[in-house]
PDB file of N, CA and C in Angstrom:
ATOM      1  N   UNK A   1       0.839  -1.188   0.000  1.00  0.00           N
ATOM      2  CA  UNK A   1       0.000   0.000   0.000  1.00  0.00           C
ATOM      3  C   UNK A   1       0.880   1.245   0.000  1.00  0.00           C
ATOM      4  N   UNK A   2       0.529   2.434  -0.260  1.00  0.00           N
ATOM      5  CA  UNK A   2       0.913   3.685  -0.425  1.00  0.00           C
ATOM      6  C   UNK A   2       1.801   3.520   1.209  1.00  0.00           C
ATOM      7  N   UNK A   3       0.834   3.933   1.967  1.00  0.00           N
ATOM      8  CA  UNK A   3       1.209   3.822   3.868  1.00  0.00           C
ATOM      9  C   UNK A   3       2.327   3.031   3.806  1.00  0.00           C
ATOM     10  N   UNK A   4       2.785   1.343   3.277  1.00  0.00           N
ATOM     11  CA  UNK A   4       3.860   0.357   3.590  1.00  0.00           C
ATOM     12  C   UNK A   4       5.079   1.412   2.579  1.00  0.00           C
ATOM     13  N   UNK A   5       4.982   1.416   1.678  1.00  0.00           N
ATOM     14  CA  UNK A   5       5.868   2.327   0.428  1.00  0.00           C
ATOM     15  C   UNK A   5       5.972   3.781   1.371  1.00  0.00           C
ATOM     16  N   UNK A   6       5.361   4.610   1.962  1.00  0.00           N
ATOM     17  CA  UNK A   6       5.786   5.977   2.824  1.00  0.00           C
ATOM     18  C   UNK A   6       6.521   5.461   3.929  1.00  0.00           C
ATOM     19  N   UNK A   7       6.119   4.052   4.455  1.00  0.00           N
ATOM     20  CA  UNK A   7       6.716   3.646   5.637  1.00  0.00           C
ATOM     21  C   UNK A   7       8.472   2.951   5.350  1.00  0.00           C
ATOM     22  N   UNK A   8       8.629   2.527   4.503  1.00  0.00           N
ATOM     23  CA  UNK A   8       9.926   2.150   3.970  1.00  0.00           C
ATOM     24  C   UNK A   8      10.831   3.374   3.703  1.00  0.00           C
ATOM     25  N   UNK A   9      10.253   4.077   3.104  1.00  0.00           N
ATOM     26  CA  UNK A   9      11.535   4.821   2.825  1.00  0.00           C
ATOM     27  C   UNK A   9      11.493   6.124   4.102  1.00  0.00           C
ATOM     28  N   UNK A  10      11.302   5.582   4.635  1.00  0.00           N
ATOM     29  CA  UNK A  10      11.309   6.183   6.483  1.00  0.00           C
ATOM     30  C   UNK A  10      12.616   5.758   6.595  1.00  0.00           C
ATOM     31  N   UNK A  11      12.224   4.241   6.922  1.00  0.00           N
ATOM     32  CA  UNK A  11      13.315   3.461   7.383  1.00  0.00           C
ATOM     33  C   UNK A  11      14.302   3.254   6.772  1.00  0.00           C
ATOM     34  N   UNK A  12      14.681   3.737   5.206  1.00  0.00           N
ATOM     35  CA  UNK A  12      15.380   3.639   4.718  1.00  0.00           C
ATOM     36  C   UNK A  12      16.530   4.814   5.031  1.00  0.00           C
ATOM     37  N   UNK A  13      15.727   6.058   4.997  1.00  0.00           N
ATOM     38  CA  UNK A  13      16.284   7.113   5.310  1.00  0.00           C
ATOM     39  C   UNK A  13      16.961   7.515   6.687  1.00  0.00           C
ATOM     40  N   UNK A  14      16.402   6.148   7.596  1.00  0.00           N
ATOM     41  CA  UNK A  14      17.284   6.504   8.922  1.00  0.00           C
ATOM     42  C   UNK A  14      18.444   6.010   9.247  1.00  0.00           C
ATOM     43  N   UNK A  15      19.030   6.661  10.337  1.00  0.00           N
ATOM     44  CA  UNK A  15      20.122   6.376  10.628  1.00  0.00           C
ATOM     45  C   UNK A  15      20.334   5.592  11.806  1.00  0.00           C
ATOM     46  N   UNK A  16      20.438   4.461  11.677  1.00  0.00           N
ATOM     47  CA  UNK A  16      20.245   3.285  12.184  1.00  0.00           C
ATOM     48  C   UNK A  16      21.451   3.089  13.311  1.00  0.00           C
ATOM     49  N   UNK A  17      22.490   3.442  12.729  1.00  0.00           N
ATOM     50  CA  UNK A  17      23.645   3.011  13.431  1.00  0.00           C
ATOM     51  C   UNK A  17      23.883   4.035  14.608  1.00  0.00           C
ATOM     52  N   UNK A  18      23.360   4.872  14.097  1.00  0.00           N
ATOM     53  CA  UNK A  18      23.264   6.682  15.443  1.00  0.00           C
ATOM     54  C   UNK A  18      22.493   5.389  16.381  1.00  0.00           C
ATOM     55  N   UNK A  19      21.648   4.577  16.447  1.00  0.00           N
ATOM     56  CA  UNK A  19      21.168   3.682  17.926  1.00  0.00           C
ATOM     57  C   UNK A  19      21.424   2.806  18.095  1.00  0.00           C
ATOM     58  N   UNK A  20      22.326   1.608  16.955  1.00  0.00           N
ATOM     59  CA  UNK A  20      22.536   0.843  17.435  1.00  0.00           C
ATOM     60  C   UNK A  20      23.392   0.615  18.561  1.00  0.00           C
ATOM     61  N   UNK A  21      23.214  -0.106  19.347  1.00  0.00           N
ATOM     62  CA  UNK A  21      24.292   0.056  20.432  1.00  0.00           C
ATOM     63  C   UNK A  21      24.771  -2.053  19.934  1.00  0.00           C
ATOM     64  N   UNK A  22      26.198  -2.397  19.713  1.00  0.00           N
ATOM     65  CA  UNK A  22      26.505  -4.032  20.158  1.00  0.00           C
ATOM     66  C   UNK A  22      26.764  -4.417  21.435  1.00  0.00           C
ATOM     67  N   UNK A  23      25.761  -5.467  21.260  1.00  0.00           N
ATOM     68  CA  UNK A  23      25.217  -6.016  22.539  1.00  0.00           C
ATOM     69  C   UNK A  23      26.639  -6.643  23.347  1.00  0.00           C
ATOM     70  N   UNK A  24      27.391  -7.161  21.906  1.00  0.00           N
ATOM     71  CA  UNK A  24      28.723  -7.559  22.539  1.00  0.00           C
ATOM     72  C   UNK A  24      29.532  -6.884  23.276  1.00  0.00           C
ATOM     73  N   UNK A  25      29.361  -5.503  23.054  1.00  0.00           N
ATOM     74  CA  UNK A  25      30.115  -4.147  23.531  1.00  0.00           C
ATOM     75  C   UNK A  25      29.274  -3.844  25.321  1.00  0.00           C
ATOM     76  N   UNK A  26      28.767  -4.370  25.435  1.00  0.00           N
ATOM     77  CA  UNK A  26      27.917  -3.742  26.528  1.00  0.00           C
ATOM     78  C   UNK A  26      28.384  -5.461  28.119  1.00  0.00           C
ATOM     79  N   UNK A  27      29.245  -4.958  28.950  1.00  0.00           N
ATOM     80  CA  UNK A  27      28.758  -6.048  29.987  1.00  0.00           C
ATOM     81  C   UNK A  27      28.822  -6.225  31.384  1.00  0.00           C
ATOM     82  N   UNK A  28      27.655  -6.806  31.476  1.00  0.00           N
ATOM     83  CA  UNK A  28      27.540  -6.464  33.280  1.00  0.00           C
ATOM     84  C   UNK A  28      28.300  -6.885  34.100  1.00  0.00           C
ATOM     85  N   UNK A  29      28.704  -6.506  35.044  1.00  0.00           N
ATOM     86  CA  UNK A  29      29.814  -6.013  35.915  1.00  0.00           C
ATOM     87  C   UNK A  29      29.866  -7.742  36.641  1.00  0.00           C
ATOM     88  N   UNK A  30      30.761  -8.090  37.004  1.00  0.00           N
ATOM     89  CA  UNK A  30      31.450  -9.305  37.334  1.00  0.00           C
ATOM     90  C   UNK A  30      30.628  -9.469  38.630  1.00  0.00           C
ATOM     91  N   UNK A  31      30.287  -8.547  39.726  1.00  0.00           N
ATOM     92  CA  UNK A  31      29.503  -8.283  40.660  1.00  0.00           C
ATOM     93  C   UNK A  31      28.081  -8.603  40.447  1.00  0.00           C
ATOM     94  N   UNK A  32      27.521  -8.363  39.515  1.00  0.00           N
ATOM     95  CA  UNK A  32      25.826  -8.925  39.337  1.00  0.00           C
ATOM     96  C   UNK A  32      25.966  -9.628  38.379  1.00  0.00           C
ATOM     97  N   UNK A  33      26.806 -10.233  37.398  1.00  0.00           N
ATOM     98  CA  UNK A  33      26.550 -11.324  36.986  1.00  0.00           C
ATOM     99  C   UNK A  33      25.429 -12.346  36.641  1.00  0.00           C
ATOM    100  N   UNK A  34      26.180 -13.147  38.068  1.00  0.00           N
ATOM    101  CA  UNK A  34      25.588 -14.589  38.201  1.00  0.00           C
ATOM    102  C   UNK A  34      23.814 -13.981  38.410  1.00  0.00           C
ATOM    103  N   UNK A  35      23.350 -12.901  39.238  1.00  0.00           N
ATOM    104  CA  UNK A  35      22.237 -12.643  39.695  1.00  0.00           C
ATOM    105  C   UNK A  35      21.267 -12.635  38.633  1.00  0.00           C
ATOM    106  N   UNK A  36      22.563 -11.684  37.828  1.00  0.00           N
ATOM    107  CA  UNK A  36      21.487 -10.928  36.252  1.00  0.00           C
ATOM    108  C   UNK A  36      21.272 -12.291  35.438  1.00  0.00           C
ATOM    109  N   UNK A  37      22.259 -13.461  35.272  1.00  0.00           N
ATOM    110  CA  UNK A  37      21.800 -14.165  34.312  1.00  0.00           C
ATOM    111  C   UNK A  37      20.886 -15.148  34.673  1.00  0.00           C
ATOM    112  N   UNK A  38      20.471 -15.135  36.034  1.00  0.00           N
ATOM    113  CA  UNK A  38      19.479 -15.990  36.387  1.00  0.00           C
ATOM    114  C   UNK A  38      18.127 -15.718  36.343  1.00  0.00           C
ATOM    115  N   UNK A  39      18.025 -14.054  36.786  1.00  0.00           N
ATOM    116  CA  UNK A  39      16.696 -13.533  36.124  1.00  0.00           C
ATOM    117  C   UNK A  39      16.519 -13.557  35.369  1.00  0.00           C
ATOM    118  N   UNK A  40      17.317 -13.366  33.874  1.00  0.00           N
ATOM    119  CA  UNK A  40      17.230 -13.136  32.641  1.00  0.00           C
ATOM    120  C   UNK A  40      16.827 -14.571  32.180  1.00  0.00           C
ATOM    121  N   UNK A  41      17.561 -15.291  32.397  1.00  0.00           N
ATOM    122  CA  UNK A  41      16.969 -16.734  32.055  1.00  0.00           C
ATOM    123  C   UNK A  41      15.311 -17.341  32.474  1.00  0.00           C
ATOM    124  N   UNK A  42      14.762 -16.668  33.612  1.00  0.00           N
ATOM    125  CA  UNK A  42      13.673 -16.841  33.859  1.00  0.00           C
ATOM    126  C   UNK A  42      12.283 -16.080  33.007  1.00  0.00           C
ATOM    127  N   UNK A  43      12.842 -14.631  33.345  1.00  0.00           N
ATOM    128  CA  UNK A  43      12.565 -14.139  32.404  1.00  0.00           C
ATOM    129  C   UNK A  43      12.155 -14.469  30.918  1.00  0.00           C
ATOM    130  N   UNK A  44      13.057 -14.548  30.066  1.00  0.00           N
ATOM    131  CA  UNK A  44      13.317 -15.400  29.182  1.00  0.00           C
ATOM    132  C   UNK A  44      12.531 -15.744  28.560  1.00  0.00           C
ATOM    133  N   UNK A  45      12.202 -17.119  29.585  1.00  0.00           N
ATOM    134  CA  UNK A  45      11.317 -18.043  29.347  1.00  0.00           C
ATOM    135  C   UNK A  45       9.875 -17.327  29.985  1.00  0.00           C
ATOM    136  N   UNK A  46       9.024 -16.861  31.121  1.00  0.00           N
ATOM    137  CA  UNK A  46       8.350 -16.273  31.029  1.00  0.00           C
ATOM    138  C   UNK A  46       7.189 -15.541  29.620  1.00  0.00           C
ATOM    139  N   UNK A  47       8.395 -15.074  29.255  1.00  0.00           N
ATOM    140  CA  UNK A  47       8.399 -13.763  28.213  1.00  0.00           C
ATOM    141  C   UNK A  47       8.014 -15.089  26.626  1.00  0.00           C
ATOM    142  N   UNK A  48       8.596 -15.782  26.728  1.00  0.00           N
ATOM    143  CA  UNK A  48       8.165 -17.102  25.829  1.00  0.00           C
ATOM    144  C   UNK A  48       7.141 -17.633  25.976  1.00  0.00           C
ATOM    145  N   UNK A  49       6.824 -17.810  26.852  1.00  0.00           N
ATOM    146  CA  UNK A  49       5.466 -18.638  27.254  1.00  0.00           C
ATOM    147  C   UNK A  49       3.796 -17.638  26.854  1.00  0.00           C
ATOM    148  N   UNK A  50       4.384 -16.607  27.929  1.00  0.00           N
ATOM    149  CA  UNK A  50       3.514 -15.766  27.781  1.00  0.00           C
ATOM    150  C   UNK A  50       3.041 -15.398  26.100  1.00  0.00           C
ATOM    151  N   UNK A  51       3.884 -14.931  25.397  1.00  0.00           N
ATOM    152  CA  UNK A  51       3.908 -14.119  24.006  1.00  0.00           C
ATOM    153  C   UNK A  51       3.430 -15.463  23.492  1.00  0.00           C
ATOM    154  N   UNK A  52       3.625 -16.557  23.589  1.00  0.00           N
ATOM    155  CA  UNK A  52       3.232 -17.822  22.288  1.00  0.00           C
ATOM    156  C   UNK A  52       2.035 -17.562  22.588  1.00  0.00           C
ATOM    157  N   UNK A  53       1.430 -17.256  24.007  1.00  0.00           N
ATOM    158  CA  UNK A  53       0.014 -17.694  24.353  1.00  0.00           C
ATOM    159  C   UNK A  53      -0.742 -16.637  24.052  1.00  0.00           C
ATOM    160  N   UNK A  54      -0.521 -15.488  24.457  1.00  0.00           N
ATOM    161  CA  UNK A  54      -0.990 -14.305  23.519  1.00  0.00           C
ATOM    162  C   UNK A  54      -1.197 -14.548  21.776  1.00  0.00           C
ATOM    163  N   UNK A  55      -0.199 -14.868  21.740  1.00  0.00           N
ATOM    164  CA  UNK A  55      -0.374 -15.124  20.012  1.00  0.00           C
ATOM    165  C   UNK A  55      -1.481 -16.040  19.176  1.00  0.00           C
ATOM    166  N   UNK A  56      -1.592 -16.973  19.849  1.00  0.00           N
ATOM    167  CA  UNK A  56      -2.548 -18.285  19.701  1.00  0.00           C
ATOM    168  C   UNK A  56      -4.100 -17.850  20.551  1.00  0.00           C
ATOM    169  N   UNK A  57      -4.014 -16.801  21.368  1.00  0.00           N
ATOM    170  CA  UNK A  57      -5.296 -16.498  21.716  1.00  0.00           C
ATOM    171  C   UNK A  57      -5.609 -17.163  22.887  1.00  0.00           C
ATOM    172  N   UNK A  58      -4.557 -18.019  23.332  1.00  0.00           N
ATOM    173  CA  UNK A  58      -5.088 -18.978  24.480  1.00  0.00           C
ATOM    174  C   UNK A  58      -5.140 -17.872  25.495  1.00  0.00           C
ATOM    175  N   UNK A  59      -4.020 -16.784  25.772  1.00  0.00           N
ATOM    176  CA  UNK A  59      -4.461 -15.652  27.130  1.00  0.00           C
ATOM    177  C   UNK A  59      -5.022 -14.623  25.808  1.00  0.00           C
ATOM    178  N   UNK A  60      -6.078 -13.861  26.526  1.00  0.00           N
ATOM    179  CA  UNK A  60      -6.255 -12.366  26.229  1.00  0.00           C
ATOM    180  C   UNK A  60      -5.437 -11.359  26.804  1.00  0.00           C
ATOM    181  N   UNK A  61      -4.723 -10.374  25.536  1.00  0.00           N
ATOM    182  CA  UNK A  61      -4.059  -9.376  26.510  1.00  0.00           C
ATOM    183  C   UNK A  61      -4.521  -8.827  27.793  1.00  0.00           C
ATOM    184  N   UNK A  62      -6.140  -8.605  27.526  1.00  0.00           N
ATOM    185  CA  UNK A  62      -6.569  -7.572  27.999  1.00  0.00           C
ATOM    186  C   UNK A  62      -6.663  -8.280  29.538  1.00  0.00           C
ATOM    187  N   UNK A  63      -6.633  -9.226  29.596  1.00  0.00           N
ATOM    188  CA  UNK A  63      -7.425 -10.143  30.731  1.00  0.00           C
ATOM    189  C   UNK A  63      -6.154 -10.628  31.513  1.00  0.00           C
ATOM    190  N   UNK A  64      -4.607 -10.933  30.710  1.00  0.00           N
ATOM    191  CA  UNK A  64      -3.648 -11.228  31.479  1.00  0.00           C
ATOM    192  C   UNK A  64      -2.086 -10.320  31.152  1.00  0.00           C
ATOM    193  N   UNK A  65      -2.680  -9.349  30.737  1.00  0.00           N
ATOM    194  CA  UNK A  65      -1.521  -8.630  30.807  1.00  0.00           C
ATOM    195  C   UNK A  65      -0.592  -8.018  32.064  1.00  0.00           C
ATOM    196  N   UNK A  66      -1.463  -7.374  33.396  1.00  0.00           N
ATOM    197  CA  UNK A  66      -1.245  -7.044  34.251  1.00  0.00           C
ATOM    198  C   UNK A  66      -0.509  -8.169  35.223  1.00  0.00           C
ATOM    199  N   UNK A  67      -1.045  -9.493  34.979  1.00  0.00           N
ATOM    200  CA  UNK A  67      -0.544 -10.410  35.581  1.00  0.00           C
ATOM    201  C   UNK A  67       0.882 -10.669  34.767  1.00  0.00           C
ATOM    202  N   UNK A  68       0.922 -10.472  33.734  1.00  0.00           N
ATOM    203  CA  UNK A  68       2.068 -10.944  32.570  1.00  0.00           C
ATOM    204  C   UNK A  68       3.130  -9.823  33.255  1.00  0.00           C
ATOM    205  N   UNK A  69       2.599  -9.005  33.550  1.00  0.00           N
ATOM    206  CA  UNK A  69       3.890  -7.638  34.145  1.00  0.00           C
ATOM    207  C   UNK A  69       4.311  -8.158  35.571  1.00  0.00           C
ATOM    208  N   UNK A  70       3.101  -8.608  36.418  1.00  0.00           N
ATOM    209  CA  UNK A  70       3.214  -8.976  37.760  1.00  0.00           C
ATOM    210  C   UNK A  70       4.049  -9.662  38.064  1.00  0.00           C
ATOM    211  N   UNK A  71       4.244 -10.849  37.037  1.00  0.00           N
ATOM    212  CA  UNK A  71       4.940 -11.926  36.923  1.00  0.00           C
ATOM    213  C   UNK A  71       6.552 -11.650  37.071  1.00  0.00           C
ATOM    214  N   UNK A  72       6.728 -10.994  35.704  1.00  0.00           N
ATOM    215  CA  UNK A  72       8.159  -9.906  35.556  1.00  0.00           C
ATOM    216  C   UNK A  72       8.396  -9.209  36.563  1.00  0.00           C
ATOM    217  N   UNK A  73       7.711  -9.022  37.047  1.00  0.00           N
ATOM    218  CA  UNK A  73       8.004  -7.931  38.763  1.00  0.00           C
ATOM    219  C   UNK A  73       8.323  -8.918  39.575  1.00  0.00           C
ATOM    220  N   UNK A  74       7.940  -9.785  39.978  1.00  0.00           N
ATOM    221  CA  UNK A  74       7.833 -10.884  41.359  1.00  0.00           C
ATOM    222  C   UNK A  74       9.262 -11.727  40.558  1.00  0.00           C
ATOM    223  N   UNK A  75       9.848 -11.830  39.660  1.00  0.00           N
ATOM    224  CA  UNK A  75      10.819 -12.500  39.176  1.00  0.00           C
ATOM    225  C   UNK A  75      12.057 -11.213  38.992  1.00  0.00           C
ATOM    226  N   UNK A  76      11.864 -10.478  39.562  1.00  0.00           N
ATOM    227  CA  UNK A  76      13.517  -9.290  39.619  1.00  0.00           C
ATOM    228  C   UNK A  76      13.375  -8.477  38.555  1.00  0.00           C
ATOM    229  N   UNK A  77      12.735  -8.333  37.185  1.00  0.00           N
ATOM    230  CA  UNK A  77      12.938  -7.717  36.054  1.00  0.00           C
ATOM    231  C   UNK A  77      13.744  -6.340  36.422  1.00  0.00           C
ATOM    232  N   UNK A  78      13.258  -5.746  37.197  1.00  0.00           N
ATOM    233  CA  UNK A  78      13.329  -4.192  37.589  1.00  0.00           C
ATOM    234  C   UNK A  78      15.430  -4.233  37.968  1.00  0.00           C
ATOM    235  N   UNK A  79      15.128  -5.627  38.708  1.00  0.00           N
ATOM    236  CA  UNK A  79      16.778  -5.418  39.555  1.00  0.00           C
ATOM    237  C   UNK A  79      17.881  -6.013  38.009  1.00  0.00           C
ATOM    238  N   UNK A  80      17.064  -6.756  36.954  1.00  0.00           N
ATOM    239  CA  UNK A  80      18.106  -7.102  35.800  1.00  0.00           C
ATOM    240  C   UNK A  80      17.991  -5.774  34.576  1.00  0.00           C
ATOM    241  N   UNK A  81      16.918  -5.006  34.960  1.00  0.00           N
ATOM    242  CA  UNK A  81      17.186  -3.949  33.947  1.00  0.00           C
ATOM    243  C   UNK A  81      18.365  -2.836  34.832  1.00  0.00           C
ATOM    244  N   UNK A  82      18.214  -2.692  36.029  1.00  0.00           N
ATOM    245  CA  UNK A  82      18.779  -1.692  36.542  1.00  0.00           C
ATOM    246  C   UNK A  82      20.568  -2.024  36.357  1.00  0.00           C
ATOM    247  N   UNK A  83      20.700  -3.762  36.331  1.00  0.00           N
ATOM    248  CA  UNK A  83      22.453  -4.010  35.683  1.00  0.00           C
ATOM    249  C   UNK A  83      22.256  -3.613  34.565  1.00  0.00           C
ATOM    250  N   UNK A  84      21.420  -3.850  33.560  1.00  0.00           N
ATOM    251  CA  UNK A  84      21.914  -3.697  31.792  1.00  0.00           C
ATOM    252  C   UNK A  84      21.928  -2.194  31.975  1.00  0.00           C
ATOM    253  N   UNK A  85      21.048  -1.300  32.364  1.00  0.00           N
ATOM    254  CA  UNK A  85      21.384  -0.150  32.163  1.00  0.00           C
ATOM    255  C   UNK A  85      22.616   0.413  32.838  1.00  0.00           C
ATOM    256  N   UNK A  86      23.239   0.016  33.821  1.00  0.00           N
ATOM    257  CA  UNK A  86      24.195   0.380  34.540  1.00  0.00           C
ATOM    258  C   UNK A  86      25.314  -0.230  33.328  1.00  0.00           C
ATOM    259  N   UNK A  87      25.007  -1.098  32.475  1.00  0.00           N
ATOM    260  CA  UNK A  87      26.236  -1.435  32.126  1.00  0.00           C
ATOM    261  C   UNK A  87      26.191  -0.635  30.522  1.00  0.00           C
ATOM    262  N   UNK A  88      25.182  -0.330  30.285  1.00  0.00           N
ATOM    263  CA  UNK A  88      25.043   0.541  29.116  1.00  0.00           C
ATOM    264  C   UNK A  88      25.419   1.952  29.690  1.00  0.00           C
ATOM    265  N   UNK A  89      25.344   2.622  30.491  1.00  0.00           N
ATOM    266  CA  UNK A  89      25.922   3.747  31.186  1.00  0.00           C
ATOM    267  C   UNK A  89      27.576   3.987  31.178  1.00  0.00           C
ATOM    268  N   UNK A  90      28.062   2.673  31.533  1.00  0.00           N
ATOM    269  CA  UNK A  90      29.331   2.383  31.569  1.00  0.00           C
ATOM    270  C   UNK A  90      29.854   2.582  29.658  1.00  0.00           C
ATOM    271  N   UNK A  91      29.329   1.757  29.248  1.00  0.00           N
ATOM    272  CA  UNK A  91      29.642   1.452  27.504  1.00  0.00           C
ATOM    273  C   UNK A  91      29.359   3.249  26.993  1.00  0.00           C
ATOM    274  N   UNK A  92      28.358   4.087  27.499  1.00  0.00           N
ATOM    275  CA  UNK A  92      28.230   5.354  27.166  1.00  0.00           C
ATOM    276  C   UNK A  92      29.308   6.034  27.694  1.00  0.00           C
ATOM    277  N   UNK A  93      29.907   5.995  28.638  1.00  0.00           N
ATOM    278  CA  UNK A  93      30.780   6.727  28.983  1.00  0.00           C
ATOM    279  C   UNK A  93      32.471   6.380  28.401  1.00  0.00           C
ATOM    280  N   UNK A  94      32.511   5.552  27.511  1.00  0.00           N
ATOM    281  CA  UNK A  94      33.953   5.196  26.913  1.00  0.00           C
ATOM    282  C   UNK A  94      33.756   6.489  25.715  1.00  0.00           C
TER     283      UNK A  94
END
């Protein structure tokens, strides 16, 4: 459609690399570690489960989303974003 063709050459025209940040370039501190990769791994999977089931219709957003966040909360999310950003802070400041 017209809209997909205006929407491409959006993206064509941007500058992609001004945000990319490599993930390889970015890493959390030897100190949270072990913590971060255990949430993240739970997480993870969470975030898998949940999204297949959303997708297939078996949960309704509307009906288990809050719980879908709850979930991520009661499993650390907050304490594994607060390393990645600390370690993206670090990678910003080189």
């Amino acid at each position: 459609t017209d809209t997909q063709l205006y929407a491409l050459e959006l993206w064509k025209d941007n500058d992609t690399e001004k945000y990319f940040v490599p993930t390889d370039s970015i890493s959390i501190s030897t100190e949270h570690m072990d913590e971060y990769s255990s949430i993240k791994s739970e997480v993870d999977t969470c975030v898998n489960e949940y999204f297949s089931k959303f997708v297939t219709g078996e949960y309704s957003i509307e009906e288990k989303w809050d719980e879908y966040i709850s979930t991520l909360e009661s499993m650390g999310i907050d304490k594994m974003i607060q390393y990645y950003q600390e370690a993206y802070d670090e990678y910003q400041s080189r």
